[in-house]
PDB file of N, CA and C in Angstrom:
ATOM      1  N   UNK A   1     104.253 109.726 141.781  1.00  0.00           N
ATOM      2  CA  UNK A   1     105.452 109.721 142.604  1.00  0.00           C
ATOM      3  C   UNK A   1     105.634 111.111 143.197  1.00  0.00           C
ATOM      4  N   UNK A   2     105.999 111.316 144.374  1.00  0.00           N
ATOM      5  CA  UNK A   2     105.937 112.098 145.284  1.00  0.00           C
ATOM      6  C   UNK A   2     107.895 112.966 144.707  1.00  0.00           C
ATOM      7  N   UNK A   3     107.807 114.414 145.004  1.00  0.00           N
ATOM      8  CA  UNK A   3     108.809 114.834 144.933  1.00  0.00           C
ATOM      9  C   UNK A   3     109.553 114.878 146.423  1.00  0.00           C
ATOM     10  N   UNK A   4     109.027 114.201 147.458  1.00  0.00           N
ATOM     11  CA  UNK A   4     109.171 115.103 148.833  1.00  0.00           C
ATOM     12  C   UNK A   4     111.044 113.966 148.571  1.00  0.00           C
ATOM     13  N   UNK A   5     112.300 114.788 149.629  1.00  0.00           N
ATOM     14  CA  UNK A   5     113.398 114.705 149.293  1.00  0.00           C
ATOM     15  C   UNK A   5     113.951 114.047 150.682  1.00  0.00           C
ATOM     16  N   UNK A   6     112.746 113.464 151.808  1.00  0.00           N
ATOM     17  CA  UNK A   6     113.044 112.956 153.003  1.00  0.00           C
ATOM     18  C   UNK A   6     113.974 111.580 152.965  1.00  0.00           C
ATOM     19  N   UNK A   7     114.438 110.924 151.899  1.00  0.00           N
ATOM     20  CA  UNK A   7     115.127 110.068 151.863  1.00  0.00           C
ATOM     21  C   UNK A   7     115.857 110.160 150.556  1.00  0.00           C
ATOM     22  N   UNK A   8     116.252 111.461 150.302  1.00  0.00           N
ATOM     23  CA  UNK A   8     116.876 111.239 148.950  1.00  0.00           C
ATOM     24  C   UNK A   8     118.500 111.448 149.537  1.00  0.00           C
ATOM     25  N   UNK A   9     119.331 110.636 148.586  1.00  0.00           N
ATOM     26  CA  UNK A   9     120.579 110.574 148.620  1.00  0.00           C
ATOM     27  C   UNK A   9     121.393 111.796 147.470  1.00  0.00           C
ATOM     28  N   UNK A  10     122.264 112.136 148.517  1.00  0.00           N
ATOM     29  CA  UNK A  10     122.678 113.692 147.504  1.00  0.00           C
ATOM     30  C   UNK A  10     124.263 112.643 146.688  1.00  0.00           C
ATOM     31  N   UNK A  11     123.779 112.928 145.512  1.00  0.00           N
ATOM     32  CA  UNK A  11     124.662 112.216 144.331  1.00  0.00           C
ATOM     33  C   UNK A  11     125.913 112.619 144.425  1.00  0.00           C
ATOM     34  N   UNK A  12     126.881 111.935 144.655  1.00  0.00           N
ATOM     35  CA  UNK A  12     128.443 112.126 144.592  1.00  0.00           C
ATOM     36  C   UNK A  12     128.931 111.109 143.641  1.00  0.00           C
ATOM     37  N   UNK A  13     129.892 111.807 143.043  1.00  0.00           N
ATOM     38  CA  UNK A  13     131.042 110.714 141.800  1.00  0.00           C
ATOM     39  C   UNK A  13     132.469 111.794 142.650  1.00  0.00           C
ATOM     40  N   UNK A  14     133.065 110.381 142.458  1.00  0.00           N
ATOM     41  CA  UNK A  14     134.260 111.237 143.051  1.00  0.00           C
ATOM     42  C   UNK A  14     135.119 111.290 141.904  1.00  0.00           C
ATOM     43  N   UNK A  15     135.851 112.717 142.400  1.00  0.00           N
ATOM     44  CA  UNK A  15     136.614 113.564 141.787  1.00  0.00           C
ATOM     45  C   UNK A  15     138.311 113.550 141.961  1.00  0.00           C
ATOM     46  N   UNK A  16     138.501 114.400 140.420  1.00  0.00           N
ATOM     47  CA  UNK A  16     140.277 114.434 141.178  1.00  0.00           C
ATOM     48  C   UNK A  16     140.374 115.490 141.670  1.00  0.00           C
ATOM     49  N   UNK A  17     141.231 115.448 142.771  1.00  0.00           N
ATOM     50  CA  UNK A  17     141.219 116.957 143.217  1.00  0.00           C
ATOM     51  C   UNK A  17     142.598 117.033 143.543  1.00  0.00           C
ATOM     52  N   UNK A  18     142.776 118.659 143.932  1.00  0.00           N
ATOM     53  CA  UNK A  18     143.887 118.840 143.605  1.00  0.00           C
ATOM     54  C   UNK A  18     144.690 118.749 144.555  1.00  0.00           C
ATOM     55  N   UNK A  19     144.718 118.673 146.065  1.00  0.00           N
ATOM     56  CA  UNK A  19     145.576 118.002 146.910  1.00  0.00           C
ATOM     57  C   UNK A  19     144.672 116.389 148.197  1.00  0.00           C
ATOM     58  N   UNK A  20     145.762 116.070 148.737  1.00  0.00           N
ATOM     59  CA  UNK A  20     145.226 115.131 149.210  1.00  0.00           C
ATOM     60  C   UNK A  20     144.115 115.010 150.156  1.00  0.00           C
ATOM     61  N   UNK A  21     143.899 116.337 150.857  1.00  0.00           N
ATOM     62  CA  UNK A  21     142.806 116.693 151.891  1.00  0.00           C
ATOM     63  C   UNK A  21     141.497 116.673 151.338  1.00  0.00           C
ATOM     64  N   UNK A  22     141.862 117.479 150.172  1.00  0.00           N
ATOM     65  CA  UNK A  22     140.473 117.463 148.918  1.00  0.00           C
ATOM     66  C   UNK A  22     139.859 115.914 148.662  1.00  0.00           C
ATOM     67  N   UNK A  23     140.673 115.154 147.844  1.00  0.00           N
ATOM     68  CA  UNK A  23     140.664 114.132 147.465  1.00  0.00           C
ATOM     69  C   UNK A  23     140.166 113.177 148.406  1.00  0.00           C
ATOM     70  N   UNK A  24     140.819 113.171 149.762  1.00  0.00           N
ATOM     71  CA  UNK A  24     139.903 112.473 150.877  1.00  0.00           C
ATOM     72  C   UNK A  24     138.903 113.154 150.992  1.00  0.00           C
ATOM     73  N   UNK A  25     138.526 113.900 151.041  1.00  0.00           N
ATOM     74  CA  UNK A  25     136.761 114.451 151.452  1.00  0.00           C
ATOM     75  C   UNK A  25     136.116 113.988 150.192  1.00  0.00           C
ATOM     76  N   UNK A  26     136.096 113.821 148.981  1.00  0.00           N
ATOM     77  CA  UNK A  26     135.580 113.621 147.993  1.00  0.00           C
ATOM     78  C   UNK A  26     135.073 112.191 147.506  1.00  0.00           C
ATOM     79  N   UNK A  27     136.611 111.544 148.142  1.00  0.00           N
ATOM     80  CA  UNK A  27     136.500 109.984 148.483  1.00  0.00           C
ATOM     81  C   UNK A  27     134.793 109.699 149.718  1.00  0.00           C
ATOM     82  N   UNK A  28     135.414 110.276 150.853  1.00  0.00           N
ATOM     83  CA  UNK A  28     134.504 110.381 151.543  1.00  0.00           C
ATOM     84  C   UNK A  28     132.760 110.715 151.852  1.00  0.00           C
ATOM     85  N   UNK A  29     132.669 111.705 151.133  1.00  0.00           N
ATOM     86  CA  UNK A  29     131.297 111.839 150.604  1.00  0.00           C
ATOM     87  C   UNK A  29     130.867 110.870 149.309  1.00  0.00           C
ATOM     88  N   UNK A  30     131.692 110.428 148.340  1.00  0.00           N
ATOM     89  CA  UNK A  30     130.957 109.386 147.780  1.00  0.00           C
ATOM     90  C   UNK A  30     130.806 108.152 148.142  1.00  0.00           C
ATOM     91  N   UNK A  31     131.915 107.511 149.287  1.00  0.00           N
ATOM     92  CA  UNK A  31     131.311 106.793 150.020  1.00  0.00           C
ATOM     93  C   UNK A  31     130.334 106.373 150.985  1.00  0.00           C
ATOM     94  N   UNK A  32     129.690 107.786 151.444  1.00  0.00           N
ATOM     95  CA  UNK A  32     128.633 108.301 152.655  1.00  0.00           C
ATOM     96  C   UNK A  32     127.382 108.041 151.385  1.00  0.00           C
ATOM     97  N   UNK A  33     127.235 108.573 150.154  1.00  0.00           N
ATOM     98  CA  UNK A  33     126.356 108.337 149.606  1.00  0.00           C
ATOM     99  C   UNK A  33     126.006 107.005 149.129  1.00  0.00           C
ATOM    100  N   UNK A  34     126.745 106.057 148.756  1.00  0.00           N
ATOM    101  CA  UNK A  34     126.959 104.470 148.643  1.00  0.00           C
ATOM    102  C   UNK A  34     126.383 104.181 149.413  1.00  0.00           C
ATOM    103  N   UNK A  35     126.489 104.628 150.668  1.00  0.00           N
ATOM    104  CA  UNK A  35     125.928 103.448 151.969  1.00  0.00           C
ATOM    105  C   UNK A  35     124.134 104.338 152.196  1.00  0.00           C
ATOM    106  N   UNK A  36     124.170 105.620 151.958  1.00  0.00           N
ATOM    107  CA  UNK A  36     123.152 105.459 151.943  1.00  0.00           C
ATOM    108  C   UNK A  36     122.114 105.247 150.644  1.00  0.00           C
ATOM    109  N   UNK A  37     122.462 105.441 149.395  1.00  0.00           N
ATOM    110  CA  UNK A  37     121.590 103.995 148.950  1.00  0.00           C
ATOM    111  C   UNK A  37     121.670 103.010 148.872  1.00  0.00           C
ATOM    112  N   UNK A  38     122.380 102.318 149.796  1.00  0.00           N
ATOM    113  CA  UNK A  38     122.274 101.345 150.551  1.00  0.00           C
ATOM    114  C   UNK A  38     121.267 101.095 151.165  1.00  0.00           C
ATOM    115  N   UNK A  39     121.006 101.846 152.244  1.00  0.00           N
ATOM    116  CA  UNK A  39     119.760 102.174 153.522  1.00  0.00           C
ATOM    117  C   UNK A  39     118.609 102.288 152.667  1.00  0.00           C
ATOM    118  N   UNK A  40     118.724 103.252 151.727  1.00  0.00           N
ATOM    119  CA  UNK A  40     117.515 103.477 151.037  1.00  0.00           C
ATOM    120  C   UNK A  40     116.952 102.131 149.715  1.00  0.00           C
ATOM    121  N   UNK A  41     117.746 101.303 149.542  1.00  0.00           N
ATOM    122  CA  UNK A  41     117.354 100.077 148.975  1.00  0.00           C
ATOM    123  C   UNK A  41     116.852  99.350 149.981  1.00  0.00           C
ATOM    124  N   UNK A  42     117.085  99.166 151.198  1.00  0.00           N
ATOM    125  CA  UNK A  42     116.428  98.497 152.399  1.00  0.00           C
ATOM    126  C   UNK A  42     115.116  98.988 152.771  1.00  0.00           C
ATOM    127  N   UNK A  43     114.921 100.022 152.567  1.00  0.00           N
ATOM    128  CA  UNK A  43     113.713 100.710 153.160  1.00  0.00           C
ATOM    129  C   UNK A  43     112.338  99.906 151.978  1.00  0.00           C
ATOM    130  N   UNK A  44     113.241 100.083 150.667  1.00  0.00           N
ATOM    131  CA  UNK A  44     112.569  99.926 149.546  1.00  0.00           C
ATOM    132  C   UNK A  44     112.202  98.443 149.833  1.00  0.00           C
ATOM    133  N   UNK A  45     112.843  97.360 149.703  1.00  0.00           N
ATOM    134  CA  UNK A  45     113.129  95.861 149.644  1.00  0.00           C
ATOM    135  C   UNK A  45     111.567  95.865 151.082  1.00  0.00           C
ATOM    136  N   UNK A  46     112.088  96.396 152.054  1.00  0.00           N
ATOM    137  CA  UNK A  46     110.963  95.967 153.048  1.00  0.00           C
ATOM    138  C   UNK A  46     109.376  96.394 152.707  1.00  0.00           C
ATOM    139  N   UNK A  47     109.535  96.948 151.692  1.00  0.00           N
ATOM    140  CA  UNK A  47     107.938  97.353 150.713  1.00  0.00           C
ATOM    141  C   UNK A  47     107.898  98.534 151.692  1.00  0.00           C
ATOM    142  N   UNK A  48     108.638  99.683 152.244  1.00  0.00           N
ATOM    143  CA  UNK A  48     108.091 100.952 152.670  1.00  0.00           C
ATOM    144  C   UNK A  48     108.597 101.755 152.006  1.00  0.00           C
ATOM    145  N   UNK A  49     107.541 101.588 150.418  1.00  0.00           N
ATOM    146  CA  UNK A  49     108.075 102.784 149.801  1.00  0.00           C
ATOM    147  C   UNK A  49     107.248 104.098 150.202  1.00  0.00           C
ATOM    148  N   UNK A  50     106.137 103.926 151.296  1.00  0.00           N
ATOM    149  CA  UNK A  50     105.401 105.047 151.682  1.00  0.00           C
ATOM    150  C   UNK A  50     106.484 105.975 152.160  1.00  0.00           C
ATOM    151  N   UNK A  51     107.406 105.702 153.096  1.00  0.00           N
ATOM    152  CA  UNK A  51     108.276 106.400 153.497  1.00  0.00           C
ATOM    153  C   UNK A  51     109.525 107.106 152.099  1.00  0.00           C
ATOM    154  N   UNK A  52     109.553 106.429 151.569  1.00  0.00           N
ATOM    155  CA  UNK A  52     110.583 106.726 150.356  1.00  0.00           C
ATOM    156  C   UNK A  52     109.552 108.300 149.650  1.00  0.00           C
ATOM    157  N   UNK A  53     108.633 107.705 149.455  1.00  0.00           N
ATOM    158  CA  UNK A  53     107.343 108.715 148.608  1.00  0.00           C
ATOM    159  C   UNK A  53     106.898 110.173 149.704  1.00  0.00           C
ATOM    160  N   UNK A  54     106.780 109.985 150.754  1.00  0.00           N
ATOM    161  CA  UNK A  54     106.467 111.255 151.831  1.00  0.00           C
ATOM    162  C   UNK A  54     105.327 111.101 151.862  1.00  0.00           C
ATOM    163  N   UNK A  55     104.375 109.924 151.926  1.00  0.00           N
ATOM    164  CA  UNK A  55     102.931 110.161 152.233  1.00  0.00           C
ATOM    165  C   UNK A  55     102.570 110.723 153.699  1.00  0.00           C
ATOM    166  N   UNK A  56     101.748 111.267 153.874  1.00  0.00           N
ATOM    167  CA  UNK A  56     101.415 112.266 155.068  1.00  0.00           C
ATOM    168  C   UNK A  56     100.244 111.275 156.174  1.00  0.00           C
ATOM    169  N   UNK A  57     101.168 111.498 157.438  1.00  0.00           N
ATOM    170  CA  UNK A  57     100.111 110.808 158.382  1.00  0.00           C
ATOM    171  C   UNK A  57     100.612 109.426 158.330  1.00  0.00           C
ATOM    172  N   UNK A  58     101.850 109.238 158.241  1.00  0.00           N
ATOM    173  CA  UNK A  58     101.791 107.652 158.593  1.00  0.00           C
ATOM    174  C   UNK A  58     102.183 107.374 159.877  1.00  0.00           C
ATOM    175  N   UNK A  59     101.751 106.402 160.568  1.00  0.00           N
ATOM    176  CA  UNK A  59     102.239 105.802 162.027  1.00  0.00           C
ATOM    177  C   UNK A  59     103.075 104.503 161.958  1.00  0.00           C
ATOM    178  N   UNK A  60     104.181 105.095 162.207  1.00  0.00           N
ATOM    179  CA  UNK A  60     105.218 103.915 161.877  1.00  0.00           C
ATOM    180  C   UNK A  60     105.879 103.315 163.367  1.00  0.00           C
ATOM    181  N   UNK A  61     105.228 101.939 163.268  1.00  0.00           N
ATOM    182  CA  UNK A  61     106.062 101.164 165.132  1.00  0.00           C
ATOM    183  C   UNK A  61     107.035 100.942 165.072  1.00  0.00           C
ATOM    184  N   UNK A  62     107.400 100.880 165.986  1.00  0.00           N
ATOM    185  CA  UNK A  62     108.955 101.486 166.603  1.00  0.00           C
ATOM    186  C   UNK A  62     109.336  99.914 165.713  1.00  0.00           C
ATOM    187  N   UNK A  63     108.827  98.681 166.123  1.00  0.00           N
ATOM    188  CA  UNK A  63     109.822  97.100 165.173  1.00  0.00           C
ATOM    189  C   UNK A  63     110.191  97.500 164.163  1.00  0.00           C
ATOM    190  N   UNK A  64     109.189  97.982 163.083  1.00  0.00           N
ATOM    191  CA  UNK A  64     109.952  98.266 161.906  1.00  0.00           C
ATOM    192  C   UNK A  64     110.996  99.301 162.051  1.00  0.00           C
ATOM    193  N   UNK A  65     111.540 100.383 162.811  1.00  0.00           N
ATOM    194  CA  UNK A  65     112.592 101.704 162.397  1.00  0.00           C
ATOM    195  C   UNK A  65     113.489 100.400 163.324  1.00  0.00           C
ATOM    196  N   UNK A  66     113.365  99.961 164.656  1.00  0.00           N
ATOM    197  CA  UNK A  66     114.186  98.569 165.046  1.00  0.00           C
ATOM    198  C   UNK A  66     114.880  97.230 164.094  1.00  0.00           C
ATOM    199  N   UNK A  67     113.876  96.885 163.361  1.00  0.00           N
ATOM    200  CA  UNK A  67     114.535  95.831 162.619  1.00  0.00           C
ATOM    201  C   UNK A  67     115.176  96.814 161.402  1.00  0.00           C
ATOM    202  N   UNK A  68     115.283  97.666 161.025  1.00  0.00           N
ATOM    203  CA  UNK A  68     116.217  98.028 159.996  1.00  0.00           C
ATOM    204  C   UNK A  68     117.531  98.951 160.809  1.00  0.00           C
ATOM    205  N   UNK A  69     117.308  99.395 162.049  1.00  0.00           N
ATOM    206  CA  UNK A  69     118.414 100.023 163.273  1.00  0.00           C
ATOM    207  C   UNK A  69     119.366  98.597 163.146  1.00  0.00           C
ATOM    208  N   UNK A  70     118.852  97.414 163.267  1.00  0.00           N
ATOM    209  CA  UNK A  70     119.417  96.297 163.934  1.00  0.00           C
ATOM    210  C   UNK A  70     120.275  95.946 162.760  1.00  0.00           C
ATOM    211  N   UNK A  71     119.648  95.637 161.559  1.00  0.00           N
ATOM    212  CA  UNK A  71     120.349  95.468 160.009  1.00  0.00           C
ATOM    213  C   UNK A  71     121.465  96.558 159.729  1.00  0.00           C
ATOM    214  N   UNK A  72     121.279  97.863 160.150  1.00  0.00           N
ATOM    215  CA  UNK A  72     122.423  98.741 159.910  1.00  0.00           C
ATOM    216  C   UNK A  72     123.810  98.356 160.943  1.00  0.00           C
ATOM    217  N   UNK A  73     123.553  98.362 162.404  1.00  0.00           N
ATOM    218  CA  UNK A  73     124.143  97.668 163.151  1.00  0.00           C
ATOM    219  C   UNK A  73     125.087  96.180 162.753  1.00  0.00           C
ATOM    220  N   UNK A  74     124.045  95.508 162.117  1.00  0.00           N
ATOM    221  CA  UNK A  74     124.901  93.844 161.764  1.00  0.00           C
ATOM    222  C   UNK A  74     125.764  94.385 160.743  1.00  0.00           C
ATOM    223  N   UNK A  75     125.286  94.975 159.802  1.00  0.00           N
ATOM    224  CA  UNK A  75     126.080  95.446 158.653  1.00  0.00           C
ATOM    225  C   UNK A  75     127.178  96.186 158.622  1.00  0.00           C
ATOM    226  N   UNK A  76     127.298  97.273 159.528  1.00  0.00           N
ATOM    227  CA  UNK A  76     128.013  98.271 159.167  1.00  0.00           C
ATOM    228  C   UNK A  76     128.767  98.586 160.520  1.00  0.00           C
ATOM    229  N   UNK A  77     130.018  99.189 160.449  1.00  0.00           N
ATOM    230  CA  UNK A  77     130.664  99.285 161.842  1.00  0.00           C
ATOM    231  C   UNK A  77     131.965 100.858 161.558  1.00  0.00           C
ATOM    232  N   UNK A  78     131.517 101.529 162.416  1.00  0.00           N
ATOM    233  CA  UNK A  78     132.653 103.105 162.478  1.00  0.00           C
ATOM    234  C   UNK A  78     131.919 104.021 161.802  1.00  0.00           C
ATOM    235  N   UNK A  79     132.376 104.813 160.876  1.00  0.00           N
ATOM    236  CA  UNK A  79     131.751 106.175 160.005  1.00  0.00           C
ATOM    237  C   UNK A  79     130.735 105.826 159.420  1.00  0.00           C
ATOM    238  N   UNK A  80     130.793 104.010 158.639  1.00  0.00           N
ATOM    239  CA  UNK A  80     129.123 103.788 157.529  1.00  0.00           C
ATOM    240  C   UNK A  80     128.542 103.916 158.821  1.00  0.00           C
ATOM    241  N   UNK A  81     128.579 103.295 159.803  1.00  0.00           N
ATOM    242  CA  UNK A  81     127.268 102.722 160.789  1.00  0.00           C
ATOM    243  C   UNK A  81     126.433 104.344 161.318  1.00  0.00           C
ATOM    244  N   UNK A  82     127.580 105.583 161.337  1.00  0.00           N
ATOM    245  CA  UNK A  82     127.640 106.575 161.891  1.00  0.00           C
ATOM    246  C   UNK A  82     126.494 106.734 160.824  1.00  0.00           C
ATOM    247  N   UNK A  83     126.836 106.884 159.431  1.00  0.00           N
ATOM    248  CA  UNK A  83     126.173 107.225 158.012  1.00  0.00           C
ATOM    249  C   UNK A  83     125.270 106.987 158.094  1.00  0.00           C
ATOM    250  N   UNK A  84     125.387 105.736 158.263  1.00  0.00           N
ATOM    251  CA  UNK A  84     123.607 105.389 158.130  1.00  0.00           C
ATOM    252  C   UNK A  84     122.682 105.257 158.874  1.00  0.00           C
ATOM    253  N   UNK A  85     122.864 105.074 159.867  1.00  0.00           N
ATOM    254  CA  UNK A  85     121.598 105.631 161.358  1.00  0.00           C
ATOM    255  C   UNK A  85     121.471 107.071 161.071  1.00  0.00           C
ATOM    256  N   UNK A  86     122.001 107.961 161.010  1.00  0.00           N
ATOM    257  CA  UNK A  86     121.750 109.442 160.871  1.00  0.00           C
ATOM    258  C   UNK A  86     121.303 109.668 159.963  1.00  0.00           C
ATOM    259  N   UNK A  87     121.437 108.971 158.416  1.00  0.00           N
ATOM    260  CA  UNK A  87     120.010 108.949 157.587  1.00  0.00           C
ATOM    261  C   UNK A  87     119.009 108.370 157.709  1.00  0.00           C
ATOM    262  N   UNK A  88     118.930 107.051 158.082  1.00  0.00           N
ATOM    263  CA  UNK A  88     117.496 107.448 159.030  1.00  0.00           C
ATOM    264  C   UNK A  88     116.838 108.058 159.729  1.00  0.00           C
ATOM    265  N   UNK A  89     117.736 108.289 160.601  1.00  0.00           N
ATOM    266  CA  UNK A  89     117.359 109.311 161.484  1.00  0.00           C
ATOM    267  C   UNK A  89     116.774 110.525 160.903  1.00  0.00           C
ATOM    268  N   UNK A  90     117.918 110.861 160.484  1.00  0.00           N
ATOM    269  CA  UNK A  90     117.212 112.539 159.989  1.00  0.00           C
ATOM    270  C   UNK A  90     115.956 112.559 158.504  1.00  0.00           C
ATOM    271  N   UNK A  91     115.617 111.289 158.103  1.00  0.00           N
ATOM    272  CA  UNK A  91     114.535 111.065 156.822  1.00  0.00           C
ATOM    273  C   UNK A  91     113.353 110.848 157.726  1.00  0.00           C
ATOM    274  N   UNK A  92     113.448 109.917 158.938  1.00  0.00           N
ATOM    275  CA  UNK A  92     112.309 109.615 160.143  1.00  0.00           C
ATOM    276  C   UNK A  92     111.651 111.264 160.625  1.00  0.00           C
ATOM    277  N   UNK A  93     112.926 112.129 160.865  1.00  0.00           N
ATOM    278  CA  UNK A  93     112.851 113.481 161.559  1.00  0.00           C
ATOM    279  C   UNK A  93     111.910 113.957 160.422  1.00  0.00           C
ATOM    280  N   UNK A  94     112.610 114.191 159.579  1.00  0.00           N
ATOM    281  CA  UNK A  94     112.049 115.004 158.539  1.00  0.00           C
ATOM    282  C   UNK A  94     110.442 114.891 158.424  1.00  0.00           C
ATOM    283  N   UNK A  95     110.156 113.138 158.157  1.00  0.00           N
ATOM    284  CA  UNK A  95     108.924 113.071 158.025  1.00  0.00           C
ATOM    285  C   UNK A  95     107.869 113.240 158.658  1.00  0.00           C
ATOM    286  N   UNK A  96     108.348 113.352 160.413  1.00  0.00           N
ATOM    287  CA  UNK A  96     107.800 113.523 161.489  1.00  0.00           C
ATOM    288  C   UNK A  96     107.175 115.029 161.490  1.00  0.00           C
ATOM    289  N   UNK A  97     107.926 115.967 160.886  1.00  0.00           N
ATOM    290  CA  UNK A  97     108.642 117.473 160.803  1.00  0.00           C
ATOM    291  C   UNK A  97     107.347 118.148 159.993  1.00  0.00           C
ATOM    292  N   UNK A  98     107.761 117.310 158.501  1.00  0.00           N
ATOM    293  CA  UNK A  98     106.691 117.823 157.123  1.00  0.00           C
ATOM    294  C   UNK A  98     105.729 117.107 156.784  1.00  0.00           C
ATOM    295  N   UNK A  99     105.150 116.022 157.314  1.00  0.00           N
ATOM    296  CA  UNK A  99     104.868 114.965 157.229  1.00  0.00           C
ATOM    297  C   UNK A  99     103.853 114.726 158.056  1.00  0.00           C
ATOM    298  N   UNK A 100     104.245 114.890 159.143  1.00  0.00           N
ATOM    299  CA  UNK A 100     102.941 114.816 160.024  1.00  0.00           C
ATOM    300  C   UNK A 100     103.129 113.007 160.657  1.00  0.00           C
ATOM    301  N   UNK A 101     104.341 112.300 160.642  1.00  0.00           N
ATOM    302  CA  UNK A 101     104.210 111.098 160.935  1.00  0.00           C
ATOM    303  C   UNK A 101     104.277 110.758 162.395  1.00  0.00           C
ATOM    304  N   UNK A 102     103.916 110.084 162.999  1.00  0.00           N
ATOM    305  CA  UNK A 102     103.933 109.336 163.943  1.00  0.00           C
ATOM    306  C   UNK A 102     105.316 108.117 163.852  1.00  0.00           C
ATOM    307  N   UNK A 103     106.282 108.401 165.002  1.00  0.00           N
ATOM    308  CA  UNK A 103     107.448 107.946 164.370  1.00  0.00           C
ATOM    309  C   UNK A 103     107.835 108.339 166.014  1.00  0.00           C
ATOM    310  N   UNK A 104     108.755 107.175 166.196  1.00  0.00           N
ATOM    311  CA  UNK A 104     109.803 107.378 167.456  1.00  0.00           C
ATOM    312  C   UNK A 104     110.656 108.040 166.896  1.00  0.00           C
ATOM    313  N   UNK A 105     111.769 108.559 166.750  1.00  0.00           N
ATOM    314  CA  UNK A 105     112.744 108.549 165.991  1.00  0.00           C
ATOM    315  C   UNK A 105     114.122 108.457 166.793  1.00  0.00           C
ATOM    316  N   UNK A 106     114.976 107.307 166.114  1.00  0.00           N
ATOM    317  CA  UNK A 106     115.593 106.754 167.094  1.00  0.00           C
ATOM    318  C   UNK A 106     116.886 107.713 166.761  1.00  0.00           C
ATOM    319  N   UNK A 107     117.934 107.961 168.136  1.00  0.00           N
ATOM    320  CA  UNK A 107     119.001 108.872 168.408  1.00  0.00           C
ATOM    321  C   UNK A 107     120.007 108.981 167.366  1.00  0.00           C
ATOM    322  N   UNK A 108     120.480 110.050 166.994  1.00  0.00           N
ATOM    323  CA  UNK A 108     121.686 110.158 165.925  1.00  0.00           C
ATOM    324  C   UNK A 108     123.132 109.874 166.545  1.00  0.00           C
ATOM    325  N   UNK A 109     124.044 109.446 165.667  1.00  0.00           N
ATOM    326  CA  UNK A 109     124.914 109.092 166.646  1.00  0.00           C
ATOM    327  C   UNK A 109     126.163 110.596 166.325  1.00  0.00           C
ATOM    328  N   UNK A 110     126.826 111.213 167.179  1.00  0.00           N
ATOM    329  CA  UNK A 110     127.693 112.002 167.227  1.00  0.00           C
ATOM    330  C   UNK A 110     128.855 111.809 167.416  1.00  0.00           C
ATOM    331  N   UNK A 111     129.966 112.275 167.011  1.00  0.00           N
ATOM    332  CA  UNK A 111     131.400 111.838 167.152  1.00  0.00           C
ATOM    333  C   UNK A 111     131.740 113.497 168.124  1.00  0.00           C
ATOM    334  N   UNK A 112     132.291 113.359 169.275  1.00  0.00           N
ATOM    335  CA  UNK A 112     132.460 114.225 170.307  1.00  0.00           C
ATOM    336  C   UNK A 112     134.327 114.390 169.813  1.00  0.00           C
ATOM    337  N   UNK A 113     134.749 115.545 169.534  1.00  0.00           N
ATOM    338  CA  UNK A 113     135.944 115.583 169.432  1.00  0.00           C
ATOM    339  C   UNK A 113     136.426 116.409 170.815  1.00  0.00           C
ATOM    340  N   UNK A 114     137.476 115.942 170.857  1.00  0.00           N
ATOM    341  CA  UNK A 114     138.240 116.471 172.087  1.00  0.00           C
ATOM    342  C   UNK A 114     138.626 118.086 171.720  1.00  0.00           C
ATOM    343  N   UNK A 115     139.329 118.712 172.598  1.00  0.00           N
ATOM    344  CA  UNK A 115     140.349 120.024 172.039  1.00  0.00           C
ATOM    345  C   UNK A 115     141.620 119.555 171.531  1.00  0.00           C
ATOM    346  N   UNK A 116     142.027 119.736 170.319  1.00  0.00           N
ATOM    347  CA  UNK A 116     143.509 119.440 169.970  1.00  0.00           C
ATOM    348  C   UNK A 116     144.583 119.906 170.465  1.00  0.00           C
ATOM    349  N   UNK A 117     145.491 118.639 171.370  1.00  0.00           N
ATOM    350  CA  UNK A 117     146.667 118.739 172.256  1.00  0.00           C
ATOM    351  C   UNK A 117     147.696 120.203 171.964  1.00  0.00           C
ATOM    352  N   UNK A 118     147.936 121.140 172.282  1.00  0.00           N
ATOM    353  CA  UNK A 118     148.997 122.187 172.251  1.00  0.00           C
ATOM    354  C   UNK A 118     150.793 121.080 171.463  1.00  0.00           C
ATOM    355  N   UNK A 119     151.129 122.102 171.089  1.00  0.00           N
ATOM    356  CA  UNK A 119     152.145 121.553 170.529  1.00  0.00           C
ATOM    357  C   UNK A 119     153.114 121.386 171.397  1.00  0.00           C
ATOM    358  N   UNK A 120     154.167 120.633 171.679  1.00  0.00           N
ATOM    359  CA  UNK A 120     155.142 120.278 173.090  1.00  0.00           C
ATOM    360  C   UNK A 120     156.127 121.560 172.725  1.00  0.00           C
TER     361      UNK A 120
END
């Protein structure tokens, strides 16, 4: 088994914390990690544990990173959907990166914030 960390999920248990801003971010990152081993049980289930492992030199067609784009899509809708295309994304990047893979790698999605309105 390969140590490479291109699809590893960073472990969150949520915490008490000590005001409510805290407590939502904490909420929040252990829910971002949920969904992505989520993604990463899918990757698994479709038998690509090459990708899970970091084997070097793989050429991966665009159907397969598509039919699991499309499954995140049916599944998931707002911040998970945000979650989990961008871990693909960025585990596809990675492997492309250290890896040496052959890989489309399909777009991350970004949340564009405005400037916050002046006070009246």
């Amino acid at each position: 088994m390969s140590d490479w960390k291109g699809f590893a999920v960073a472990a969150s248990k949520p915490q008490a914390a000590e005001n409510g801003l805290q407590q939502r971010r904490a909420n929040a990152e252990h829910h971002r990690a949920r969904i992505q081993a989520q993604v990463r049980e899918w990757i698994a289930q479709q038998g690509l544990q090459d990708w899970l492992q970091g084997r070097p030199d793989l050429v991966i067609p665009d159907e397969v990173v598509q039919t699991l784009r499309q499954r995140i899509d049916q599944t998931f809708t707002g911040a998970e959907r945000r979650w989990a295309t961008n871990f693909i994304s960025a585990g596809l990047e990675r492997g492309r990166l250290e890896r040496g893979w052959s890989v489309r790698v399909p777009p991350r999605i970004l949340v564009l914030r405005g400037p916050t309105p002046p006070l009246n």
